[in-house]
C-alpha atoms as a PDB file:
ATOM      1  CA  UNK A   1     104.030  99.588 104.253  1.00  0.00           C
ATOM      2  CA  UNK A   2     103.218 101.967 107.189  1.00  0.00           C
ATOM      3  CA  UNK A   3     103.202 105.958 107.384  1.00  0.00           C
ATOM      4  CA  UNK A   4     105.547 107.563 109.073  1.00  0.00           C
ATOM      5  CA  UNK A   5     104.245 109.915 112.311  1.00  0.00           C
ATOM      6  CA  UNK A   6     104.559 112.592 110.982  1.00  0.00           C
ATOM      7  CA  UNK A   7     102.787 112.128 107.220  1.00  0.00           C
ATOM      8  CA  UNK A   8     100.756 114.273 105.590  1.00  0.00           C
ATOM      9  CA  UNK A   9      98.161 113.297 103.184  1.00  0.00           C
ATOM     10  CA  UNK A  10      96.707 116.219 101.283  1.00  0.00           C
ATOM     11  CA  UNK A  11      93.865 114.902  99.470  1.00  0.00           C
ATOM     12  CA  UNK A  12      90.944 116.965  99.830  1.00  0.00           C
ATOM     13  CA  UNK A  13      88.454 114.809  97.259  1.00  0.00           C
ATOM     14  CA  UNK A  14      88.270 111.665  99.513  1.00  0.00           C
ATOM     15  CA  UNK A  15      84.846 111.228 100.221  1.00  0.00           C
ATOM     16  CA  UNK A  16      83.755 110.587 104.077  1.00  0.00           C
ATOM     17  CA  UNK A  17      86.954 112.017 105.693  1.00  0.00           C
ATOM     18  CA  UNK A  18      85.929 114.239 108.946  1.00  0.00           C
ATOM     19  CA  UNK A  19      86.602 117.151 109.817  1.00  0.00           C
ATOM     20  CA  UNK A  20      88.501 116.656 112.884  1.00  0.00           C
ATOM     21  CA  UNK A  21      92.409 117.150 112.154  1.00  0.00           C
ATOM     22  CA  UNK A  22      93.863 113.793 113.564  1.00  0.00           C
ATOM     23  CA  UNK A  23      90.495 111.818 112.991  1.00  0.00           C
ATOM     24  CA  UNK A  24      90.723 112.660 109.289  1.00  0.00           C
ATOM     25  CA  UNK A  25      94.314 111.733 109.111  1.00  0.00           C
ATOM     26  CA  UNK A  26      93.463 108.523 110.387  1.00  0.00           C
ATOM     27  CA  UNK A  27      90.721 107.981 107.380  1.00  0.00           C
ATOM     28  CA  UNK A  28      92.732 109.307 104.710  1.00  0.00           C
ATOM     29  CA  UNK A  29      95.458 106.451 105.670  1.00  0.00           C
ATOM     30  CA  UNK A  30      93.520 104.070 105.917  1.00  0.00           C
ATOM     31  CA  UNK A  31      91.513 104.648 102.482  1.00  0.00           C
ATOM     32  CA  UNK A  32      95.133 105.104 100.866  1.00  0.00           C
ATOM     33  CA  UNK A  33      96.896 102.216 102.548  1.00  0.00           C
ATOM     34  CA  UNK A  34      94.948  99.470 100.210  1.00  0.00           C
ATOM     35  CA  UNK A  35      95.399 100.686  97.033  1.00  0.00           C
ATOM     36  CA  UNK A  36      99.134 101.404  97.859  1.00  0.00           C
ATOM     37  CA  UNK A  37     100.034  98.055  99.332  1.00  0.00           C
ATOM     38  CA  UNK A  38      97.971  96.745  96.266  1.00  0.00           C
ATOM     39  CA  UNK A  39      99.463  98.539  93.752  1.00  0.00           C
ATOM     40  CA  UNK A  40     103.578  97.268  95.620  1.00  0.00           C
ATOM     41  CA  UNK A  41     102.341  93.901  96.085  1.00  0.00           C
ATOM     42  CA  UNK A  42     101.518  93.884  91.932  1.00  0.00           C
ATOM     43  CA  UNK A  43     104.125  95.614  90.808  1.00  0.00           C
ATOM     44  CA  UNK A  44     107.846  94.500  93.530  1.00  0.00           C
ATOM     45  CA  UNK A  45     106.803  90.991  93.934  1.00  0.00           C
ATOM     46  CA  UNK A  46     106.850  89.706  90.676  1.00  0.00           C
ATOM     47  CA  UNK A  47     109.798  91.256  89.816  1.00  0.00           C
ATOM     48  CA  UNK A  48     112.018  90.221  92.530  1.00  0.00           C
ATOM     49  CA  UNK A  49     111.568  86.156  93.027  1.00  0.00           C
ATOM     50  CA  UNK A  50     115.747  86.081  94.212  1.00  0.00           C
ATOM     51  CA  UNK A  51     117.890  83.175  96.727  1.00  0.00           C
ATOM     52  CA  UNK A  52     118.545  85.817  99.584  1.00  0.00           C
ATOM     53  CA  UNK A  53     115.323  86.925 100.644  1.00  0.00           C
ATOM     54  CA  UNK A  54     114.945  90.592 101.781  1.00  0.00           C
ATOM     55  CA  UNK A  55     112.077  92.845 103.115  1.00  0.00           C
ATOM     56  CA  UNK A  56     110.730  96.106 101.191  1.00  0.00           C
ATOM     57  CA  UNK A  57     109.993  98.226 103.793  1.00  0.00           C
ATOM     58  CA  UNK A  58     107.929 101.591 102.558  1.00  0.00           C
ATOM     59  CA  UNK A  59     107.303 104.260 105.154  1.00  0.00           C
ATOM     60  CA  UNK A  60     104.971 106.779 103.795  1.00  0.00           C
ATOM     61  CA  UNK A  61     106.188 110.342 104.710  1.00  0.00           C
ATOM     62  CA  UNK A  62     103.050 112.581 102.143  1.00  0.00           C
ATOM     63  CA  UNK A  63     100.459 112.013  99.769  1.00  0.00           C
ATOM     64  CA  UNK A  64      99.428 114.369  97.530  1.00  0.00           C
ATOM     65  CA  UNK A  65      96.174 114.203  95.632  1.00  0.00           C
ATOM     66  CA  UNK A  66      95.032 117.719  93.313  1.00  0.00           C
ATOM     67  CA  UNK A  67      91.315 118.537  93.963  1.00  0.00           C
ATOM     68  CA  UNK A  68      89.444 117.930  91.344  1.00  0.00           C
ATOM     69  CA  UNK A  69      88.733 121.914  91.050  1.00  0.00           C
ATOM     70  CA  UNK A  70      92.186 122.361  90.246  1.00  0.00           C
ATOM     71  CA  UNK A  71      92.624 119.996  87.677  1.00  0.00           C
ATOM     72  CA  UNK A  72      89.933 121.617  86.326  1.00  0.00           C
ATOM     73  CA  UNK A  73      91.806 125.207  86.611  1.00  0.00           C
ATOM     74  CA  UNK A  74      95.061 124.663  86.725  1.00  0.00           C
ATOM     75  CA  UNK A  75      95.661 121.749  84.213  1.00  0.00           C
ATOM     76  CA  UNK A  76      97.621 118.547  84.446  1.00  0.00           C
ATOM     77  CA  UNK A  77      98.932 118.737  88.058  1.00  0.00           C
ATOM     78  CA  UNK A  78      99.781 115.899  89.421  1.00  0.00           C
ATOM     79  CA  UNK A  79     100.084 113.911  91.974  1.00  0.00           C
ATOM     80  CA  UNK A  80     102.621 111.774  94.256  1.00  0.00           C
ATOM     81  CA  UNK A  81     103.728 109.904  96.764  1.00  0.00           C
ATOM     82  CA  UNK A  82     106.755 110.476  98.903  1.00  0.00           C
ATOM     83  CA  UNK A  83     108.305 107.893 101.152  1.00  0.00           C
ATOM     84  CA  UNK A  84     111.457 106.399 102.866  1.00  0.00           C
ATOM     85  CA  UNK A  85     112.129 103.032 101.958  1.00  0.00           C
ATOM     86  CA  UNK A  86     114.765 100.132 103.028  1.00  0.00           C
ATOM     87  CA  UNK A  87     115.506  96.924 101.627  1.00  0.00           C
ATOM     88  CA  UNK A  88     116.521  94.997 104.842  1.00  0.00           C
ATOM     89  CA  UNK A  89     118.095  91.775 104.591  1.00  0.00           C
ATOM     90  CA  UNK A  90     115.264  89.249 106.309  1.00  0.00           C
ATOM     91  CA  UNK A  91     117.988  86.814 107.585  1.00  0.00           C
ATOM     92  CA  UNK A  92     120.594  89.598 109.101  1.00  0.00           C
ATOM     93  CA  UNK A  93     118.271  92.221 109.576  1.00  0.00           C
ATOM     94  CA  UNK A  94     121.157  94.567 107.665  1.00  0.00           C
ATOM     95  CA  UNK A  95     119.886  97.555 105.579  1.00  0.00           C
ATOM     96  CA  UNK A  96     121.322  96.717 102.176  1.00  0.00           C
ATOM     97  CA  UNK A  97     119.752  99.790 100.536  1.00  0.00           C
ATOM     98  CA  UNK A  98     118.050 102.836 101.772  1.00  0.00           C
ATOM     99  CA  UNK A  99     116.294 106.250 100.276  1.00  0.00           C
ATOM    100  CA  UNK A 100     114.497 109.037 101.699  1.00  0.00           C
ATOM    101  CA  UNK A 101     112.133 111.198 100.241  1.00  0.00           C
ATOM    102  CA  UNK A 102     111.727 108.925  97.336  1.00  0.00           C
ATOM    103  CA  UNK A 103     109.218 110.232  95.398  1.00  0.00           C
ATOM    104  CA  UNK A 104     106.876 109.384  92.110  1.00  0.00           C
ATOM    105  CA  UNK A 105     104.288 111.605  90.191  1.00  0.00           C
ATOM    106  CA  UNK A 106     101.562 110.431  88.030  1.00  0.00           C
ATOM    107  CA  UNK A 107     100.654 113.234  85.717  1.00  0.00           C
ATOM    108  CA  UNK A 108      97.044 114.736  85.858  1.00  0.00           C
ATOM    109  CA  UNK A 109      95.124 115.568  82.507  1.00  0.00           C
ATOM    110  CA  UNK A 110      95.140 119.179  81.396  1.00  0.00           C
ATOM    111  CA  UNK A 111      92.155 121.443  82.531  1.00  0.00           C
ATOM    112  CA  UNK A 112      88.504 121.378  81.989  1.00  0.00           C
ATOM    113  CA  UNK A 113      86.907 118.361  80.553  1.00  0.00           C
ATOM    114  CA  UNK A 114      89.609 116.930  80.325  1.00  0.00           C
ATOM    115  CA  UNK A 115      90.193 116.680  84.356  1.00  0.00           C
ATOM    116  CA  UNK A 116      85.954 115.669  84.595  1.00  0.00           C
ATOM    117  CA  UNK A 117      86.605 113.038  81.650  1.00  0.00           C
ATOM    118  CA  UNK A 118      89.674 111.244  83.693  1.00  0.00           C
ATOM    119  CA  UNK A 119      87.361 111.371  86.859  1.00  0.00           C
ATOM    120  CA  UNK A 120      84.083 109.647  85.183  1.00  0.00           C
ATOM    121  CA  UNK A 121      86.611 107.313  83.075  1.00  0.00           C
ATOM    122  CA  UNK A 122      89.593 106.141  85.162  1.00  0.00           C
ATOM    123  CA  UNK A 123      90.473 104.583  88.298  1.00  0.00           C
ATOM    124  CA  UNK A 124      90.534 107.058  91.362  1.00  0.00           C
ATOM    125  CA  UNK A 125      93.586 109.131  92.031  1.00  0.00           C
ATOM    126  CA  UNK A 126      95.183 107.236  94.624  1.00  0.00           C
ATOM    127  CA  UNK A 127      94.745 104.292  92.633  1.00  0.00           C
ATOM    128  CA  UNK A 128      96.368 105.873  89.657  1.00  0.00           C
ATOM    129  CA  UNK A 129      99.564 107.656  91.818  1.00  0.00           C
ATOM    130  CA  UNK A 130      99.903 104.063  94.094  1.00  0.00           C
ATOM    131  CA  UNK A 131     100.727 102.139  90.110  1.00  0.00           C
ATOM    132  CA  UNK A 132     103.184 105.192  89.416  1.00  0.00           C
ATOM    133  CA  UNK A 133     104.836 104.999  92.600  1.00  0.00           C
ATOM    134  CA  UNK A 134     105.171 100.688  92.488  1.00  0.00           C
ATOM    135  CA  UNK A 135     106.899 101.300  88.583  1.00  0.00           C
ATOM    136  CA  UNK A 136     108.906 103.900  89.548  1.00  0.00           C
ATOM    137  CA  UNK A 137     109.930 101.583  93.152  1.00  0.00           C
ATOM    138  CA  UNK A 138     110.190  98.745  90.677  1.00  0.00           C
ATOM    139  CA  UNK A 139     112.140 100.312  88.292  1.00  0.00           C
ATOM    140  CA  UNK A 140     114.897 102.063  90.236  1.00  0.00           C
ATOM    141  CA  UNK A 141     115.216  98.680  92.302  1.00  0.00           C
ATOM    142  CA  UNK A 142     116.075  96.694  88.865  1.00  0.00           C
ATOM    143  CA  UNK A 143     118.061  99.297  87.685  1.00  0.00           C
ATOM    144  CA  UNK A 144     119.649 101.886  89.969  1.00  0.00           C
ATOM    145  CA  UNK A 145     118.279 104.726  88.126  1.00  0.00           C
ATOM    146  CA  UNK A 146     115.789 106.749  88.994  1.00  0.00           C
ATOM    147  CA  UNK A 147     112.733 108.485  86.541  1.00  0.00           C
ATOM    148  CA  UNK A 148     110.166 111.002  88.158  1.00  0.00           C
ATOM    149  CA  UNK A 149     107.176 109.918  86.516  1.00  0.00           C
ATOM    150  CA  UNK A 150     105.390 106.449  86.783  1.00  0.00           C
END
């Protein structure tokens, strides 16, 4: 998993980012890149134990994360993850499937105390958007089609 050079990760809730455009890029990919690779590693690996092996290779292009005020406003927004991905072939290096601007959406909570009741009892959104993104990955790699929300 990487991010591509020119991602954007729109996430204005992480804690400890600075304020410094390229600095804070840096900090919100880093913070993200765990739970992502976590949530892949969980979710693709199990699932695909085949003869031939191959390489999942996940180039994140934007993240998108609500604030917390408007979940609280607006209602369920959600969030996602978009990325380019290619299954390469780890023998002959051929690309034996590709997608860009694959996308997945995890679906917020609607509005009020609703949105402060998901952030005191759940995982953190980019944990919760990384699992949607893995099942939708997982499932559209088992089965050729493709849902929106994980």
């Amino acid at each position: 998993m990487s991010f591509a050079p020119d991602a954007k990760i729109l996430w204005s809730d992480a804690q400890g980012a600075p304020e410094e455009p390229r600095a804070k890029l840096a900090y919100l990919e880093q913070k993200a890149a765990e739970p992502i690779k976590s949530a892949l590693d969980a979710e693709i690996k199990p699932a695909f134990r085949g003869t031939d092996p191959a390489t999942l290779r996940v180039r994140i292009r934007m993240i998108h994360i609500q604030p917390m005020a408007a979940r609280i406003i607006v209602g369920a927004a959600p969030y996602f993850i978009r990325a380019d991905l290619e299954l390469v072939d780890a023998k002959s290096g051929q690309i034996l499937l590709a997608a860009s601007n694959f996308d997945a959406f995890k679906a917020g909570v609607g509005g009020g105390a609703f949105a402060i009741l998901e952030a005191a009892a759940t995982d953190e959104p980019i944990i919760r958007v990384s699992r949607a993104f893995a099942h939708v990955l997982s499932a559209w790699l088992k089965t050729g089609v493709k849902t929106t929300f994980g």
